[in-house]
PDB file of N, CA and C in Angstrom:
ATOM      1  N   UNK A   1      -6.250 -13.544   0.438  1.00  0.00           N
ATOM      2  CA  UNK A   1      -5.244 -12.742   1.106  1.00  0.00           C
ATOM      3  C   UNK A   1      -5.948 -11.775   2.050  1.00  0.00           C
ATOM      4  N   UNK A   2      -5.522 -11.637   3.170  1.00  0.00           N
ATOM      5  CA  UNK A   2      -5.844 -10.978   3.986  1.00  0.00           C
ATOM      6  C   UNK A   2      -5.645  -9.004   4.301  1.00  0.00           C
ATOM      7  N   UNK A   3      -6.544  -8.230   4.374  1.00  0.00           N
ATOM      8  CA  UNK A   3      -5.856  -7.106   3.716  1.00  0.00           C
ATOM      9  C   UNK A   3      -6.342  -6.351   5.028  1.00  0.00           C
ATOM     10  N   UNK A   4      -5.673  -5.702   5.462  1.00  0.00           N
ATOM     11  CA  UNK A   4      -5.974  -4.958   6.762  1.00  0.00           C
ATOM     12  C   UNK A   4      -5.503  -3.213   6.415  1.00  0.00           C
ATOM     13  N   UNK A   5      -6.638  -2.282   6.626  1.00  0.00           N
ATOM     14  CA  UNK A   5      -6.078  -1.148   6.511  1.00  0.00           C
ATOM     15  C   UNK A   5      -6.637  -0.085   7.790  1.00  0.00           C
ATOM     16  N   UNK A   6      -5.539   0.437   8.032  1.00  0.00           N
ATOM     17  CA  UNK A   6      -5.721   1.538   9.250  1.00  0.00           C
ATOM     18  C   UNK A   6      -5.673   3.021   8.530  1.00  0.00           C
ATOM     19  N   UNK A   7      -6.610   3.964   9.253  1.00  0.00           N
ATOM     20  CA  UNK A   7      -6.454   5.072   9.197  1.00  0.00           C
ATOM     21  C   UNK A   7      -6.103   5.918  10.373  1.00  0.00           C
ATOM     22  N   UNK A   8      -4.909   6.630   9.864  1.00  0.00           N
ATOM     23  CA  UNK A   8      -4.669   7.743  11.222  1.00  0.00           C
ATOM     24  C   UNK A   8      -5.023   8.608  11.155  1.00  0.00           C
ATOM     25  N   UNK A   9      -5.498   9.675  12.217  1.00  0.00           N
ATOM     26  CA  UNK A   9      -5.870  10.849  12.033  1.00  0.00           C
ATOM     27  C   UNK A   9      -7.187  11.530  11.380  1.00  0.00           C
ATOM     28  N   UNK A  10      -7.530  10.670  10.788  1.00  0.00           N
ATOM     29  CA  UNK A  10      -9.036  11.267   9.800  1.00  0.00           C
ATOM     30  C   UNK A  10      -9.884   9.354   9.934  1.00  0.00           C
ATOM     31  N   UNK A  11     -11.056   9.682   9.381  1.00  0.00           N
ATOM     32  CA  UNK A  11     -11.840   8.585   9.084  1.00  0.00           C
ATOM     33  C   UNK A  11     -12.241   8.188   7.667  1.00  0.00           C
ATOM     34  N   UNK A  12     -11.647   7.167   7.424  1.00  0.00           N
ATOM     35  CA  UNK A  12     -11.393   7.156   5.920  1.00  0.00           C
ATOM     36  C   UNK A  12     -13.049   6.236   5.382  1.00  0.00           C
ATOM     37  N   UNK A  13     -13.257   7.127   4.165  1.00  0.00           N
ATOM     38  CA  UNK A  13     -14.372   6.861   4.046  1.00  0.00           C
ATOM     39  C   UNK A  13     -14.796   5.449   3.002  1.00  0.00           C
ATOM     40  N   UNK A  14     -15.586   4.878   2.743  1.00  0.00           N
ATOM     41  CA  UNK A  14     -15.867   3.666   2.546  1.00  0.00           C
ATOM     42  C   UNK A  14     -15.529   3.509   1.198  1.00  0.00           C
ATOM     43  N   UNK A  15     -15.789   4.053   0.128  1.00  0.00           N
ATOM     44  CA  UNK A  15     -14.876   4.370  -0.883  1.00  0.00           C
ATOM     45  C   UNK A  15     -13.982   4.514  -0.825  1.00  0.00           C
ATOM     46  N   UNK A  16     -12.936   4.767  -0.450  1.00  0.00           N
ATOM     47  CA  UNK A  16     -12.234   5.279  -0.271  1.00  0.00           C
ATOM     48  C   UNK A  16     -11.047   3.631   0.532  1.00  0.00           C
ATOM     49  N   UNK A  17     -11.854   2.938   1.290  1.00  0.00           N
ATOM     50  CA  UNK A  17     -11.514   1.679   1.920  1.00  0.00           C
ATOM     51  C   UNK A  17     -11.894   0.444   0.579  1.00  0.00           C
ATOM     52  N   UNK A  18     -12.491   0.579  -0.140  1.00  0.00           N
ATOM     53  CA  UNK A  18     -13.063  -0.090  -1.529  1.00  0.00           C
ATOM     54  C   UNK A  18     -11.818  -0.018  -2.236  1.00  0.00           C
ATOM     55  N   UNK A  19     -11.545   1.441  -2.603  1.00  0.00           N
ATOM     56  CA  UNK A  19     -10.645   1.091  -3.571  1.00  0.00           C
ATOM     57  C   UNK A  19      -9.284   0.393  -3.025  1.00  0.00           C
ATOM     58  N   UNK A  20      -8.946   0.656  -2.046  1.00  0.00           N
ATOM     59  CA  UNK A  20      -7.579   0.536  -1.433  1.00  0.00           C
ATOM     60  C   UNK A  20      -7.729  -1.197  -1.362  1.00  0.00           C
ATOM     61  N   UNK A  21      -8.926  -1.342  -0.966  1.00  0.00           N
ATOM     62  CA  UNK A  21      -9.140  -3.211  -1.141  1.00  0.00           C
ATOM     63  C   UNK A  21      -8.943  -4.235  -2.924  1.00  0.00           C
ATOM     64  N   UNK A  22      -9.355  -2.851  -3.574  1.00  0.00           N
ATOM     65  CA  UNK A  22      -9.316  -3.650  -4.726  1.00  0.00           C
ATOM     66  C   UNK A  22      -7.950  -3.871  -5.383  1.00  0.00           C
ATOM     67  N   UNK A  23      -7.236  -2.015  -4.563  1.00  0.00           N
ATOM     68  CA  UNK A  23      -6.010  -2.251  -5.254  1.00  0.00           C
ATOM     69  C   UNK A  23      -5.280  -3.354  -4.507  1.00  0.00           C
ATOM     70  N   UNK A  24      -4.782  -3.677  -3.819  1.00  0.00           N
ATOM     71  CA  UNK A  24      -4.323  -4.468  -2.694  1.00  0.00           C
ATOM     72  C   UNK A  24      -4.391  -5.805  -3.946  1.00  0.00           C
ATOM     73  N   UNK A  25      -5.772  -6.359  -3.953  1.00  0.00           N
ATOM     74  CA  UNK A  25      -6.021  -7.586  -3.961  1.00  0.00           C
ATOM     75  C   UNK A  25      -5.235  -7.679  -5.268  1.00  0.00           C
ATOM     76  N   UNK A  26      -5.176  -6.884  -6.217  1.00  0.00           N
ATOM     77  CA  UNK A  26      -4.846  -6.834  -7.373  1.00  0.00           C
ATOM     78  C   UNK A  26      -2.666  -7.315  -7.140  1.00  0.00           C
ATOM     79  N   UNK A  27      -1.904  -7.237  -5.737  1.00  0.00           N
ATOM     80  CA  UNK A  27      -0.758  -8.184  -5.457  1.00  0.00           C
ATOM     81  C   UNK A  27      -0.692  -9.391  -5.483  1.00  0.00           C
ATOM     82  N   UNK A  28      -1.930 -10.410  -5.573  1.00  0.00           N
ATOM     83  CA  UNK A  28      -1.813 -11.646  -5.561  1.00  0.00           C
ATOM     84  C   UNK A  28      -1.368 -12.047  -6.731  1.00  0.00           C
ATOM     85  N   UNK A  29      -1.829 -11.276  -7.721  1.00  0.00           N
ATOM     86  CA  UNK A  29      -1.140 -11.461  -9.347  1.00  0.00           C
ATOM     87  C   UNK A  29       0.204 -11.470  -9.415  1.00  0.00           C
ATOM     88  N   UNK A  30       1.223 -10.914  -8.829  1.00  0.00           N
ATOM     89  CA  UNK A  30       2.544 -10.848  -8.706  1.00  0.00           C
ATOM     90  C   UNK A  30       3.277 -11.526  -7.644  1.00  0.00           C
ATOM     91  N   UNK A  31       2.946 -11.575  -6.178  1.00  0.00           N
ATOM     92  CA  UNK A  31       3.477 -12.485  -5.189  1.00  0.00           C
ATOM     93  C   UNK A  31       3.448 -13.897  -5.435  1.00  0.00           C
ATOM     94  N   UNK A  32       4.467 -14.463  -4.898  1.00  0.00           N
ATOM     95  CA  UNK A  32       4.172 -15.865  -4.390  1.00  0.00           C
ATOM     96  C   UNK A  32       3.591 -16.421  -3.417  1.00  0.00           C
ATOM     97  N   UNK A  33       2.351 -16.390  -2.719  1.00  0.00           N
ATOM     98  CA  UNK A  33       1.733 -16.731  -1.713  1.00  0.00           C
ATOM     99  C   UNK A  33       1.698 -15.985  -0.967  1.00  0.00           C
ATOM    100  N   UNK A  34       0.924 -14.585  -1.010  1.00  0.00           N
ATOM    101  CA  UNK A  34       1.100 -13.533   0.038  1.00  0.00           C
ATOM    102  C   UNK A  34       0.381 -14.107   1.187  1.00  0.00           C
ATOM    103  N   UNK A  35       0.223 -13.545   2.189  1.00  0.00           N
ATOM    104  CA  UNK A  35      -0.385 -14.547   3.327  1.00  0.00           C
ATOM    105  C   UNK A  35      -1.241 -13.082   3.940  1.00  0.00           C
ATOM    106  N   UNK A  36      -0.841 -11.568   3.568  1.00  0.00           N
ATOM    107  CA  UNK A  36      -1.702 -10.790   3.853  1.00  0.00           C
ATOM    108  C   UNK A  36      -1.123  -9.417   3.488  1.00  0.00           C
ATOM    109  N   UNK A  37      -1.771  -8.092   3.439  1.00  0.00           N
ATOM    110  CA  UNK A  37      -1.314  -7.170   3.624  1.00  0.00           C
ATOM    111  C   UNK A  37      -1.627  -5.822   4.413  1.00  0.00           C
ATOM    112  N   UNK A  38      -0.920  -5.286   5.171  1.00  0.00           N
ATOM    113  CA  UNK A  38      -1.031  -3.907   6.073  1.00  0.00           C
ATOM    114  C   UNK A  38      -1.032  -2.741   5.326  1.00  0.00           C
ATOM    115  N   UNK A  39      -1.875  -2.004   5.265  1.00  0.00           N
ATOM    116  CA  UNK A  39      -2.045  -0.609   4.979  1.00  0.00           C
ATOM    117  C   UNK A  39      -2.436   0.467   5.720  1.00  0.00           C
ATOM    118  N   UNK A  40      -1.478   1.300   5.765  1.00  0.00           N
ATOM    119  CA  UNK A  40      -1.453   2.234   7.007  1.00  0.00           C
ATOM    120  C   UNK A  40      -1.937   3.927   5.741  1.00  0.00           C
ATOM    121  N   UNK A  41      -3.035   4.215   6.141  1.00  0.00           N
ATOM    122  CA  UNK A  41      -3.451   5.898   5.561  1.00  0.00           C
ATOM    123  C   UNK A  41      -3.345   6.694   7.082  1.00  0.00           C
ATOM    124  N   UNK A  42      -2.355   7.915   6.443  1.00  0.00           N
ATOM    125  CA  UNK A  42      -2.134   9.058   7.373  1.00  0.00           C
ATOM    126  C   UNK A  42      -2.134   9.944   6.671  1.00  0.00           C
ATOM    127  N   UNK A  43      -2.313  10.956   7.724  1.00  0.00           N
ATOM    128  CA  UNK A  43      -2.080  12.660   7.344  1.00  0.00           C
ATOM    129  C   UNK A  43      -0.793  13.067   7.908  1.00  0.00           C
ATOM    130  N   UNK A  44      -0.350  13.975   6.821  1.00  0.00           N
ATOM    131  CA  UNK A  44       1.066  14.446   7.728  1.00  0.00           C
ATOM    132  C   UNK A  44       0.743  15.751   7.319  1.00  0.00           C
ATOM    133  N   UNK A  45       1.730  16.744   8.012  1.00  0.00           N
ATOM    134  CA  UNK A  45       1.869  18.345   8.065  1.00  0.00           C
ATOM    135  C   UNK A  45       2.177  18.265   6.356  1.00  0.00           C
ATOM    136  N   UNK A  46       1.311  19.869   6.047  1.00  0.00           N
ATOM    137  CA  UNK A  46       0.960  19.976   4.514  1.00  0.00           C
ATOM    138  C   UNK A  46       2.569  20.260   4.514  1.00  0.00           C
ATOM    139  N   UNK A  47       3.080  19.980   2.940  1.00  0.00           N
ATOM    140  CA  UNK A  47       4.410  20.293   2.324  1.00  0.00           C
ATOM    141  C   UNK A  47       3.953  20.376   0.690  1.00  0.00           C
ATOM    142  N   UNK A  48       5.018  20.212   0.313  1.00  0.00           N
ATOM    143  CA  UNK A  48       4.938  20.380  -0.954  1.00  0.00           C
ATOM    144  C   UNK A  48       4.594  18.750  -2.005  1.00  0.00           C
ATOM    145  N   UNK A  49       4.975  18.212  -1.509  1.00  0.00           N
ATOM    146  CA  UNK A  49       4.506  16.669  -1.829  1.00  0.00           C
ATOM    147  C   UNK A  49       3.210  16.759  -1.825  1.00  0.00           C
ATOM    148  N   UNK A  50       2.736  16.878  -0.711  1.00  0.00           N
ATOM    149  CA  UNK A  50       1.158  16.589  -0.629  1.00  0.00           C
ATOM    150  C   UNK A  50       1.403  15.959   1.114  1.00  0.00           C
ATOM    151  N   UNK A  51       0.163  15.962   1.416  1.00  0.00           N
ATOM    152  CA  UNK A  51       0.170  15.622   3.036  1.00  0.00           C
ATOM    153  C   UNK A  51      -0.607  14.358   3.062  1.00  0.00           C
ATOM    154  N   UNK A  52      -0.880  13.256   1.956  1.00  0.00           N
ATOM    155  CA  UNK A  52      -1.355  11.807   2.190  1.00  0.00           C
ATOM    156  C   UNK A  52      -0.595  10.702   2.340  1.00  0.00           C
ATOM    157  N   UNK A  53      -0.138  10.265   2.920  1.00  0.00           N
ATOM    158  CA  UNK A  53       0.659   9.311   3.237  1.00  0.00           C
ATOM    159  C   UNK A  53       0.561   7.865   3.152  1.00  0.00           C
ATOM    160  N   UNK A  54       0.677   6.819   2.174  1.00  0.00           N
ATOM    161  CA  UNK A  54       0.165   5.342   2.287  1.00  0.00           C
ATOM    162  C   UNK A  54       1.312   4.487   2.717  1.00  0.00           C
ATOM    163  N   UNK A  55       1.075   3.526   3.731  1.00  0.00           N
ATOM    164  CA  UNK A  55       2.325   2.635   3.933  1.00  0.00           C
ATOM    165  C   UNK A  55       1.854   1.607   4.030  1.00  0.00           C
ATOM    166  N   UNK A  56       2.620   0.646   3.123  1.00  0.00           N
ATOM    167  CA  UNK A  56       1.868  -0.415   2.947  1.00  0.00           C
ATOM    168  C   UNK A  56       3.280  -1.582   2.915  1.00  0.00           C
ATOM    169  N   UNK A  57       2.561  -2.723   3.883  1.00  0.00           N
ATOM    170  CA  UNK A  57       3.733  -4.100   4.083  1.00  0.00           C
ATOM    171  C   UNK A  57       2.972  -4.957   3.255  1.00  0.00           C
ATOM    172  N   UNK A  58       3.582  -5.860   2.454  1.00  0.00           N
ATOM    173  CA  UNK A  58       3.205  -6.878   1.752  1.00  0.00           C
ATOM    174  C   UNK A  58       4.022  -8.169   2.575  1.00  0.00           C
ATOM    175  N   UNK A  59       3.303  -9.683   3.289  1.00  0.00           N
ATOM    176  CA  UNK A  59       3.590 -10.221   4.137  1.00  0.00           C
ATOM    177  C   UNK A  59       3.192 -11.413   2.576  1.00  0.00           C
ATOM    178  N   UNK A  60       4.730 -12.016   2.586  1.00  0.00           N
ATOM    179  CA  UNK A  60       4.752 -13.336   1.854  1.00  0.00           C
ATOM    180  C   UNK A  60       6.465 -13.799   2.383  1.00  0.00           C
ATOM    181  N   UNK A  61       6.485 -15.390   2.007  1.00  0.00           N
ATOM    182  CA  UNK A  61       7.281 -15.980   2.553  1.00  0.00           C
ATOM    183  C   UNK A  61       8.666 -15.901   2.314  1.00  0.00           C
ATOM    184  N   UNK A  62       9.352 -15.108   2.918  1.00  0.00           N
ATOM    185  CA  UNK A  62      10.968 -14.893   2.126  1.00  0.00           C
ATOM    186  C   UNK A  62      11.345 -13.823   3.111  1.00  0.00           C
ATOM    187  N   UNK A  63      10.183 -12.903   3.757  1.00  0.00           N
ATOM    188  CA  UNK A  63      10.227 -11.693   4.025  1.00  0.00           C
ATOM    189  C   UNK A  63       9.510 -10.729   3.576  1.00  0.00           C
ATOM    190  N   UNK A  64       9.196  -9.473   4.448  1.00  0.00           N
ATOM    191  CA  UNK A  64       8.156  -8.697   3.722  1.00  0.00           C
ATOM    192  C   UNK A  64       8.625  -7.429   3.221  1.00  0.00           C
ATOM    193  N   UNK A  65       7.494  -7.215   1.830  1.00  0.00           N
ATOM    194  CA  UNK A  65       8.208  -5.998   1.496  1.00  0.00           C
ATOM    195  C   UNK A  65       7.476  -4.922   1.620  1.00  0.00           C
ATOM    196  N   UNK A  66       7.933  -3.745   1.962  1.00  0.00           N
ATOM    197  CA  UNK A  66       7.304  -2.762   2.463  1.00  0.00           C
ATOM    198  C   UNK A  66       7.717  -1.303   1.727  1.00  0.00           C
ATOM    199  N   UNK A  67       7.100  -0.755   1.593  1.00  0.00           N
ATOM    200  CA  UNK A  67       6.652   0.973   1.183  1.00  0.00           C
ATOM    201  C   UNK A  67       6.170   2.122   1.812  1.00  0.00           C
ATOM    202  N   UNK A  68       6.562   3.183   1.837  1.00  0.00           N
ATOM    203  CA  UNK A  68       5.730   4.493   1.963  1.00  0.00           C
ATOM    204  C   UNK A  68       6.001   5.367   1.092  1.00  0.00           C
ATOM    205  N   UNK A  69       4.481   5.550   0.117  1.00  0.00           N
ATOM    206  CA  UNK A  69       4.627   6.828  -0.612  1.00  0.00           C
ATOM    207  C   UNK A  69       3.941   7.883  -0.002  1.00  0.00           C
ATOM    208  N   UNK A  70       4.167   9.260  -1.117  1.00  0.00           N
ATOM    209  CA  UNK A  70       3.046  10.160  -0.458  1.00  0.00           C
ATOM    210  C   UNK A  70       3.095  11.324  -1.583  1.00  0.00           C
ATOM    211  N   UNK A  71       1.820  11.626  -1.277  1.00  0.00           N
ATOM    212  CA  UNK A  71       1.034  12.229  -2.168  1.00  0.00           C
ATOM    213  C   UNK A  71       0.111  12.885  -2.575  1.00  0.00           C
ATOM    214  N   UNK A  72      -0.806  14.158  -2.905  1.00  0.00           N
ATOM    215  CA  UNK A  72      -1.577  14.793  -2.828  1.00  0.00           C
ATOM    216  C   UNK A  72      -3.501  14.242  -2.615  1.00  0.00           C
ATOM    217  N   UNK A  73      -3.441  12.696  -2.735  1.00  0.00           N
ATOM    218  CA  UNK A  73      -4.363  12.109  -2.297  1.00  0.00           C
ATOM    219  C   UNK A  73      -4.254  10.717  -2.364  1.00  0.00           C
ATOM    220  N   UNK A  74      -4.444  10.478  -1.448  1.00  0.00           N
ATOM    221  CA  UNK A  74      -4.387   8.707  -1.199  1.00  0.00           C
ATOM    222  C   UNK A  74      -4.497   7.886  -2.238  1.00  0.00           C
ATOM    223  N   UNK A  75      -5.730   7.810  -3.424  1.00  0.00           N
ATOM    224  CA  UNK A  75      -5.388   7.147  -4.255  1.00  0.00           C
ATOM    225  C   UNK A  75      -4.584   7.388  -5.078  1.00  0.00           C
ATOM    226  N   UNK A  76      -3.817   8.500  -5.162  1.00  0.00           N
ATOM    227  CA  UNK A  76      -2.290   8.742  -5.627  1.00  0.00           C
ATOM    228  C   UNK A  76      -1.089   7.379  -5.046  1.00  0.00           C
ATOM    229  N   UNK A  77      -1.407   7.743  -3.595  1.00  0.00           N
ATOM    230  CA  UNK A  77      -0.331   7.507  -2.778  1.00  0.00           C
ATOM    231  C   UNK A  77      -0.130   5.717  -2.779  1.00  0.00           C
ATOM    232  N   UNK A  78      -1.394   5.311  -3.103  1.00  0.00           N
ATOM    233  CA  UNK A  78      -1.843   3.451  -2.959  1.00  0.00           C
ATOM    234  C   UNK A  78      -1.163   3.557  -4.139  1.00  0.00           C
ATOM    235  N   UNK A  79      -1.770   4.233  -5.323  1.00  0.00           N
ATOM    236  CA  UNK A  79      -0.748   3.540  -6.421  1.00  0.00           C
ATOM    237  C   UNK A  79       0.545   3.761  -6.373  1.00  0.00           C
ATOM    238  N   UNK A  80       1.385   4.730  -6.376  1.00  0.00           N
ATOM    239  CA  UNK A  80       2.720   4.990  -5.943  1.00  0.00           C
ATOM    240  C   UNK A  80       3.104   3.201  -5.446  1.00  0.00           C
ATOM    241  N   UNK A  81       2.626   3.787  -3.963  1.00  0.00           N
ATOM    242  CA  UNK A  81       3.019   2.363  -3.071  1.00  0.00           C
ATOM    243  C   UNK A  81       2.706   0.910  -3.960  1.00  0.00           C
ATOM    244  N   UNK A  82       1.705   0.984  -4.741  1.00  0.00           N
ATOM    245  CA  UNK A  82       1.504  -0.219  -5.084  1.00  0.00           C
ATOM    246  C   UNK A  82       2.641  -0.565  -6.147  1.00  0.00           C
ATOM    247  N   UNK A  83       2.791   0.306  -6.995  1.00  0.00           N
ATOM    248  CA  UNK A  83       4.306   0.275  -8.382  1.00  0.00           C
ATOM    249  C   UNK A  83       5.414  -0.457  -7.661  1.00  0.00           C
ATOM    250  N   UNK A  84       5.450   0.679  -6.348  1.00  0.00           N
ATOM    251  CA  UNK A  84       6.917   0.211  -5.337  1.00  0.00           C
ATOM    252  C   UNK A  84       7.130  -1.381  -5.101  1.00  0.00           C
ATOM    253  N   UNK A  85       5.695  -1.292  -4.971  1.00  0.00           N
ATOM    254  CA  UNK A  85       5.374  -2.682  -4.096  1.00  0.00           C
ATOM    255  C   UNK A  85       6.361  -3.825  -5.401  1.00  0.00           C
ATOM    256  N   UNK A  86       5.419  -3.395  -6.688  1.00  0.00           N
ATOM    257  CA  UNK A  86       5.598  -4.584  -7.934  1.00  0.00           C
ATOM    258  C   UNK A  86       7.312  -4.487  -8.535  1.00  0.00           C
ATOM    259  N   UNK A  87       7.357  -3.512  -8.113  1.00  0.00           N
ATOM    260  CA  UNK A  87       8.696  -3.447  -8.839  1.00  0.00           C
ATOM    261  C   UNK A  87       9.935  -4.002  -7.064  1.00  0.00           C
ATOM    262  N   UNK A  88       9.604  -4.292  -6.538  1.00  0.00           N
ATOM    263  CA  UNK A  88      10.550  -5.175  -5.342  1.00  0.00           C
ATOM    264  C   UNK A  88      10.025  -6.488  -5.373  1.00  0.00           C
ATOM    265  N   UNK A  89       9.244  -6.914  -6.135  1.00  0.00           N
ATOM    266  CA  UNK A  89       8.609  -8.139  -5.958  1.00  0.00           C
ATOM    267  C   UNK A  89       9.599  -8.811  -7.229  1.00  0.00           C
ATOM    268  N   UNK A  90       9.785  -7.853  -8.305  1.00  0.00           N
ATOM    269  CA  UNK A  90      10.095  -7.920  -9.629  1.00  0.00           C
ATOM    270  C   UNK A  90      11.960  -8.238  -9.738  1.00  0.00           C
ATOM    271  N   UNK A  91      12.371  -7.132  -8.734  1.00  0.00           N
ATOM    272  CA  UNK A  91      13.396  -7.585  -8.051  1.00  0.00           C
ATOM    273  C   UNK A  91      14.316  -8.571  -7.417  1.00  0.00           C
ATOM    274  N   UNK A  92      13.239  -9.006  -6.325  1.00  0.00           N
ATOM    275  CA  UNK A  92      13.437 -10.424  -5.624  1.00  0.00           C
ATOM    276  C   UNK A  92      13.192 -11.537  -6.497  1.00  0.00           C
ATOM    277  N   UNK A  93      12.341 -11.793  -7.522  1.00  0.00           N
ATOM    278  CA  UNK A  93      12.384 -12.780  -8.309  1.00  0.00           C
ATOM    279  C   UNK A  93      13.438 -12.638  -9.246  1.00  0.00           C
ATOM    280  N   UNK A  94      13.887 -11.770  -9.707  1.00  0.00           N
ATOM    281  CA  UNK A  94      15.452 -12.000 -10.326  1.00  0.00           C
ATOM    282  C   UNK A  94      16.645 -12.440  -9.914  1.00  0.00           C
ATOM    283  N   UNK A  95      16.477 -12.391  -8.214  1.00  0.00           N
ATOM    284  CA  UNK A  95      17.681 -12.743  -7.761  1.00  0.00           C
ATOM    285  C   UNK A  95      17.958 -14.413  -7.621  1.00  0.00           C
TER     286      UNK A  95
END
């Protein structure tokens, strides 16, 4: 699966691109033939949430499903997004 991640605003550091790869890869366990996925890391104006932002499209055949969490640090925010991710996947196979 193909995993593509962008950072806005800051330069996301290599760790930091590691984990987000491992979590990622860890969707093939639940999709049906993902064919790839987009991950977008941003900064947004501080609030009370937290100012890390992960948005992440999961690209498999039916249509894609997509997320944005956010959260006081990115690997917060990947897992968030990633739950989102499993639990619409979890969804669509019930229907």
């Amino acid at each position: 699966m193909d995993v593509k991640i962008q950072s806005l605003k800051f330069d996301a550091s290599k760790q930091l691109l590691e984990f987000v790869e491992k979590k990622m890869s860890r969707l093939e366990r639940f999709a049906d033939r993902p064919t790839g996925v987009d991950v977008v890391l941003r900064l947004e104006k501080d609030n009370e949430k937290g100012n890390k932002v992960a948005s992440v499209a999961l690209h498999i055949p039916g249509g894609d499903i997509v997320t944005e969490q956010q959260a006081r640090t990115f690997e917060e925010a990947v897992d968030l997004a990633l739950d989102a991710i499993k639990r619409q996947i979890e969804k669509r196979k019930d229907r």
